[in-house]
Protein backbone atom coordinates (compact mmCIF):
# COMPACT_ATOMS: atom_id res chain seq x y z
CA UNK A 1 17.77 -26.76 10.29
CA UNK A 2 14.34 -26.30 12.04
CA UNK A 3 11.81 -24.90 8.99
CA UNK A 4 8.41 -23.89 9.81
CA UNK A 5 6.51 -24.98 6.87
CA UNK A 6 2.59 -22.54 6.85
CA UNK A 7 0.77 -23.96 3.56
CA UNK A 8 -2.95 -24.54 3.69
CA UNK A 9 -2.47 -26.68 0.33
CA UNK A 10 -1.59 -30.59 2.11
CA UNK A 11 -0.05 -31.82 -1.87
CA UNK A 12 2.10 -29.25 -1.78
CA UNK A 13 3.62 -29.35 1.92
CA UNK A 14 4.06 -33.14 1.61
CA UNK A 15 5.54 -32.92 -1.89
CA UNK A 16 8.00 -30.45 0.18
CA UNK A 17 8.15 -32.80 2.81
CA UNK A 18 10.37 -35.48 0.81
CA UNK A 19 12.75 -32.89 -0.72
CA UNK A 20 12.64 -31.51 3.55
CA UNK A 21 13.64 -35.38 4.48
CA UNK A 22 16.64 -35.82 1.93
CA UNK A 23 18.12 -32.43 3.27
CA UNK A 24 17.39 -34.35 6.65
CA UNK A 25 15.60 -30.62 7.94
CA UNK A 26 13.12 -31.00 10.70
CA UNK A 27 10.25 -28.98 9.69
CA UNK A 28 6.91 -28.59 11.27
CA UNK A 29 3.50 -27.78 9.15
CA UNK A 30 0.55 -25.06 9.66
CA UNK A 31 -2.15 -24.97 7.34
CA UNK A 32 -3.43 -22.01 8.62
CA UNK A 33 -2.85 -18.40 9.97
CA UNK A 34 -4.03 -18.73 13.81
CA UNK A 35 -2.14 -22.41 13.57
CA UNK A 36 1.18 -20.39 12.38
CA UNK A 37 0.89 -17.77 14.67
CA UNK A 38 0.44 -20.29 17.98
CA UNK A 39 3.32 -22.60 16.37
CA UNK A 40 5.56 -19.57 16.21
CA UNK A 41 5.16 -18.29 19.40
CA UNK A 42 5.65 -21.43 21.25
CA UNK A 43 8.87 -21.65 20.14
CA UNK A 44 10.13 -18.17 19.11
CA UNK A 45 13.82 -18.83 18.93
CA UNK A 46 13.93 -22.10 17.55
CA UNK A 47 12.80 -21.29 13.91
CA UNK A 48 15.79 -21.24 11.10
CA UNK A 49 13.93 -20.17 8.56
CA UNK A 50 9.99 -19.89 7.84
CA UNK A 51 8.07 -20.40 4.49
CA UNK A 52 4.81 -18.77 4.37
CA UNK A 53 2.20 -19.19 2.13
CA UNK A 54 0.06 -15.35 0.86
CA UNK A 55 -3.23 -17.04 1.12
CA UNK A 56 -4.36 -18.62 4.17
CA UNK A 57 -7.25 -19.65 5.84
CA UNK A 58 -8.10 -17.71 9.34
CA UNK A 59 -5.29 -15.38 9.29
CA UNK A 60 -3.92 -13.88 5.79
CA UNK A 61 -0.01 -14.49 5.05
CA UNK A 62 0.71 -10.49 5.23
CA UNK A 63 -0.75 -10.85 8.40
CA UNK A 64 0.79 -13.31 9.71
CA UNK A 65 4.09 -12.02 8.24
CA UNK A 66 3.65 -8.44 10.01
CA UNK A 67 3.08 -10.81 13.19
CA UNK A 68 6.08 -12.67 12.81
CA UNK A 69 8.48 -8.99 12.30
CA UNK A 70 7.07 -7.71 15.35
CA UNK A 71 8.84 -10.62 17.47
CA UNK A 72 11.87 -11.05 15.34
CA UNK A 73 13.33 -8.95 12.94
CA UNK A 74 15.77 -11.25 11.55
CA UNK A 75 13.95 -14.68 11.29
CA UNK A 76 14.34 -15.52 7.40
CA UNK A 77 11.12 -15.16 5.84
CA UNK A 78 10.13 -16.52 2.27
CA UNK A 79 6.92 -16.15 1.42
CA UNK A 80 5.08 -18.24 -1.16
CA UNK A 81 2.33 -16.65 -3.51
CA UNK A 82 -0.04 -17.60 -6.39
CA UNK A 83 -0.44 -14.06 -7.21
CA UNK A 84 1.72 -13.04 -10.05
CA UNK A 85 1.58 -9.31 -9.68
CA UNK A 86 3.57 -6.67 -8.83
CA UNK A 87 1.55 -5.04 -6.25
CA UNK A 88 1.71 -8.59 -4.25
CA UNK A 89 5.26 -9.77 -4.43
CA UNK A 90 6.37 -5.70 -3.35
CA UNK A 91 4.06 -5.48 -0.68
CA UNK A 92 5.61 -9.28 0.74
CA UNK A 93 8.62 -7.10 0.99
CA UNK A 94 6.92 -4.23 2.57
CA UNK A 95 5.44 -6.28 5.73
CA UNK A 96 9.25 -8.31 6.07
CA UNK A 97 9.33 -11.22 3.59
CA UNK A 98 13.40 -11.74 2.74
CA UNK A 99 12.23 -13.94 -0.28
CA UNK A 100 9.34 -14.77 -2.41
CA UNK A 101 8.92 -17.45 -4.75
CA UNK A 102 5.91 -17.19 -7.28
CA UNK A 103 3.41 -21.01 -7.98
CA UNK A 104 4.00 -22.95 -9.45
CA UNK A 105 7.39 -23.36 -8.63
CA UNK A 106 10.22 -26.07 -8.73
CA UNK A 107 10.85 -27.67 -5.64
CA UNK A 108 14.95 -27.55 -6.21
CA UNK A 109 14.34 -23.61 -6.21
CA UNK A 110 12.70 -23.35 -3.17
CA UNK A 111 15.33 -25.30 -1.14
CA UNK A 112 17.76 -23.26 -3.08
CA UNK A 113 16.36 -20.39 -1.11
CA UNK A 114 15.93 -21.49 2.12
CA UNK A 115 19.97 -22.53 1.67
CA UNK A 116 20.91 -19.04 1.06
CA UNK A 117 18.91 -17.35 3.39
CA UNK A 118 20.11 -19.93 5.97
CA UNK A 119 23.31 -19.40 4.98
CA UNK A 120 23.58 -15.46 5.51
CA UNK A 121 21.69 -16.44 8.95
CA UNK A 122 24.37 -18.43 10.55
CA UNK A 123 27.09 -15.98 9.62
CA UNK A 124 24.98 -13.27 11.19
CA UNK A 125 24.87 -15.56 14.42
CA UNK A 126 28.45 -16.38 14.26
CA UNK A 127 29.88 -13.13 13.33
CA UNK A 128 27.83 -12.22 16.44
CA UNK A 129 29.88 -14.45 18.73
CA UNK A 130 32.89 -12.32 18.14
CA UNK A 131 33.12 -9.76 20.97
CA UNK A 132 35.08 -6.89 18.70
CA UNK A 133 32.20 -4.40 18.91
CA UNK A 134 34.68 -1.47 17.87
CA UNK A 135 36.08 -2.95 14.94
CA UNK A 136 34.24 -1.57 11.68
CA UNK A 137 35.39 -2.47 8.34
CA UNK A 138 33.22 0.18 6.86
CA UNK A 139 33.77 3.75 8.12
CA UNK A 140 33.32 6.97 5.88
CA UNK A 141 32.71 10.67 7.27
CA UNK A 142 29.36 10.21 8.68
CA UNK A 143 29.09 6.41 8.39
CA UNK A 144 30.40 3.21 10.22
CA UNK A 145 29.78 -0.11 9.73
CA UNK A 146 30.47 -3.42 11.71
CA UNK A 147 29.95 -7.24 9.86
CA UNK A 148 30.76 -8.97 12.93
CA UNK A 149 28.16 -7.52 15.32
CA UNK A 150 25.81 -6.63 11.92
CA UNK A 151 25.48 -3.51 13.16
CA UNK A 152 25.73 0.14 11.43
CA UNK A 153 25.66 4.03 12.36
CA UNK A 154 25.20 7.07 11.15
CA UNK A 155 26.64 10.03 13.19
CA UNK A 156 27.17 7.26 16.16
CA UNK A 157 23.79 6.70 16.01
CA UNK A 158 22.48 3.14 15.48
CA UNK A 159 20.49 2.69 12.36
CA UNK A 160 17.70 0.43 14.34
CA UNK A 161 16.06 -3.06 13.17
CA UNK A 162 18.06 -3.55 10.20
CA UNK A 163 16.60 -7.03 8.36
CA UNK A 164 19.63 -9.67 6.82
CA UNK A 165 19.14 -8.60 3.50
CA UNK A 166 19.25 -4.77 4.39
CA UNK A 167 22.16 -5.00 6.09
CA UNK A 168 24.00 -6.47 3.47
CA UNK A 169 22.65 -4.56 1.11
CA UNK A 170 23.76 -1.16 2.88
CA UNK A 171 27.09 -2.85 3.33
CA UNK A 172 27.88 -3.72 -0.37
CA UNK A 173 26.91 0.16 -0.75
CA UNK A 174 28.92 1.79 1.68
CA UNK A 175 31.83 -0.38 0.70
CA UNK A 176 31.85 1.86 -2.38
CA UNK A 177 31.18 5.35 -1.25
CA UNK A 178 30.11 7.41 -4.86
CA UNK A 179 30.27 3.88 -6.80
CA UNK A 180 26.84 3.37 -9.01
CA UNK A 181 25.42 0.08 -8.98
CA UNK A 182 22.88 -1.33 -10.94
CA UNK A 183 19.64 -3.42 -9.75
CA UNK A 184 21.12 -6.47 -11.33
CA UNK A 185 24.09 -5.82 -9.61
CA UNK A 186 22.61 -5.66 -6.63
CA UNK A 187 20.89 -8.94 -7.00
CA UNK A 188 23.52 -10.88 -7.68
CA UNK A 189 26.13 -9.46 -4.82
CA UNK A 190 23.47 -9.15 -1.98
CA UNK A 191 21.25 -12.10 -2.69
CA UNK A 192 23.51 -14.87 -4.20
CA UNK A 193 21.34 -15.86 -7.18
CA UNK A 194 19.55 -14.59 -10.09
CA UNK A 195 16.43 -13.05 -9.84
CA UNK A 196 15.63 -12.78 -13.78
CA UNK A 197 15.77 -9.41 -13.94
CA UNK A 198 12.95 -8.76 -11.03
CA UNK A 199 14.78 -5.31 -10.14
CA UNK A 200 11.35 -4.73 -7.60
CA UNK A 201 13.39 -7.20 -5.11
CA UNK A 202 16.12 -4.14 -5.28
CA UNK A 203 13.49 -1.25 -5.12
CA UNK A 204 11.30 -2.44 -1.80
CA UNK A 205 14.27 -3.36 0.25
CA UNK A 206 15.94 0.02 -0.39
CA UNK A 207 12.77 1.83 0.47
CA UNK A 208 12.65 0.12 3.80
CA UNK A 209 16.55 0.38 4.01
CA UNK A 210 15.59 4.66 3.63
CA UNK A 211 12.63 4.80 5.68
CA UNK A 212 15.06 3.14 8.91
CA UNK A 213 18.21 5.80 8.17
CA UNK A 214 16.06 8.12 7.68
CA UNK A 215 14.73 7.85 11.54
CA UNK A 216 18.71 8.47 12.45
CA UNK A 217 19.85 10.99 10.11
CA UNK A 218 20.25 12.58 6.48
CA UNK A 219 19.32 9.90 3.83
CA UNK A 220 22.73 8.20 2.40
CA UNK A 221 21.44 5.92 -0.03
CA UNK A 222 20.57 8.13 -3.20
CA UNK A 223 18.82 7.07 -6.35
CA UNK A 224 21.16 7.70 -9.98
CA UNK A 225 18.38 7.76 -12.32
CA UNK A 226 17.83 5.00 -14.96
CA UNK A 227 21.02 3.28 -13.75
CA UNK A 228 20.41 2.26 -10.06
CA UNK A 229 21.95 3.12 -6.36
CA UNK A 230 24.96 4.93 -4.81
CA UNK A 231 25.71 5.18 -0.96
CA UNK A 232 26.87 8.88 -1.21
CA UNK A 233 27.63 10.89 2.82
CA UNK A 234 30.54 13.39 1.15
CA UNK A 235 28.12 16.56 0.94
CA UNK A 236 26.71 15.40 4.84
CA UNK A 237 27.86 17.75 7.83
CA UNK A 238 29.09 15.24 10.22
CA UNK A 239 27.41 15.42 13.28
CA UNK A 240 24.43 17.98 12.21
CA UNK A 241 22.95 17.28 15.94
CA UNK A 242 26.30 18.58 17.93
């Protein structure tokens, strides 16, 4: 795995740097925004997975994170923050952060993290491989999904820039047309561990999941009120635009 480590703090990015060395990762250190962003950018396509600190010197982590989604869309992103607020850790989501682990915070956890997120990366890459770009194991009245080619439409129209963890979190939805899950749910089919009950991981991705079908079509992901989400297209026309 190549890991691109930004942390201005040196303790904690060569504390990292053992647990890095026993997983036998090659990982490269920034300890700074305009250092991250050159490091990046000389090698674009070479990055597994990035952890970014929220407060940098030069150039601010959100910054540098809204940076990063404007190349690539599907680089996994965890972003690392001392800030323990809401606001914070929901706006990380907002600008493309796939993860976020709050400081202090246990060194096993973190490379628990960058596991999954790698994980759900080299499936995307290999399912990718696979030339069957008609073959959809999701397809409803309005709705079609492919996991090989990770991509997914609504009316034949490609929902556009769909993140890892939005994908797979439209395509445990849409598995179940009209089936309510809950946040907790959620957390544990689309993101592989617990999150303690931190149901704002569940509500930002969903908003950003929304705002992208939304640019394609009538909204299929609807809110059931003090329980959690349903993918629902039976009261859609199908194809409003023909």
């Amino acid at each position: 795995m190549n890991l691109l480590m930004i942390e201005d703090n040196t303790a904690v990015s060569e504390m990292m740097g053992m647990f890095y060395k026993k997983e036998q990762w090659n990982v490269v250190n920034a300890y700074d925004g305009e250092e991250a962003l050159k490091l990046f950018d000389d090698n674009k396509q070479s990055w597994d997975v990035i952890v970014l600190d929220l407060n940098l010197p030069k150039v601010d982590g959100m910054q540098v994170a809204l940076k990063i989604r404007e190349t690539s869309e599907t680089v996994p992103l965890i972003m690392l923050t001392a800030r323990d607020s809401d606001s914070d850790q929901v706006l990380g989501f907002e600008v493309g952060a796939d993860d976020y682990v709050t400081k202090p915070f246990s060194p096993i956890t973190l490379i628990a993290r960058i596991k999954a997120l790698h994980r759900r990366a080299s499936m995307q890459a290999n399912n990718q491989d696979d030339n069957v770009a008609d073959d959809f194991d999701v397809k409803t009245r309005t709705f079609k999904l492919n996991s090989r080619t990770r991509e997914a439409y609504l009316n034949d129209v490609l929902i556009p820039d769909l993140t890892p963890k939005e994908f797979d979190l439209l395509r445990v939805l849409s598995q179940k047309p009209r089936q309510v899950f809950s946040r907790d749910q959620l957390l544990q089919l689309v993101w592989d561990y617990e999150y303690f009950g931190d149901e704002r991981t569940v509500d930002a991705h969903v908003k950003k999941l929304r705002q992208k079908i939304e640019k394609v079509g009538p909204q299929v992901i609807q809110t059931v009120w003090g329980v959690g989400y349903k993918f629902d297209d039976s009261i859609l026309p199908e194809n409003p635009m023909k």
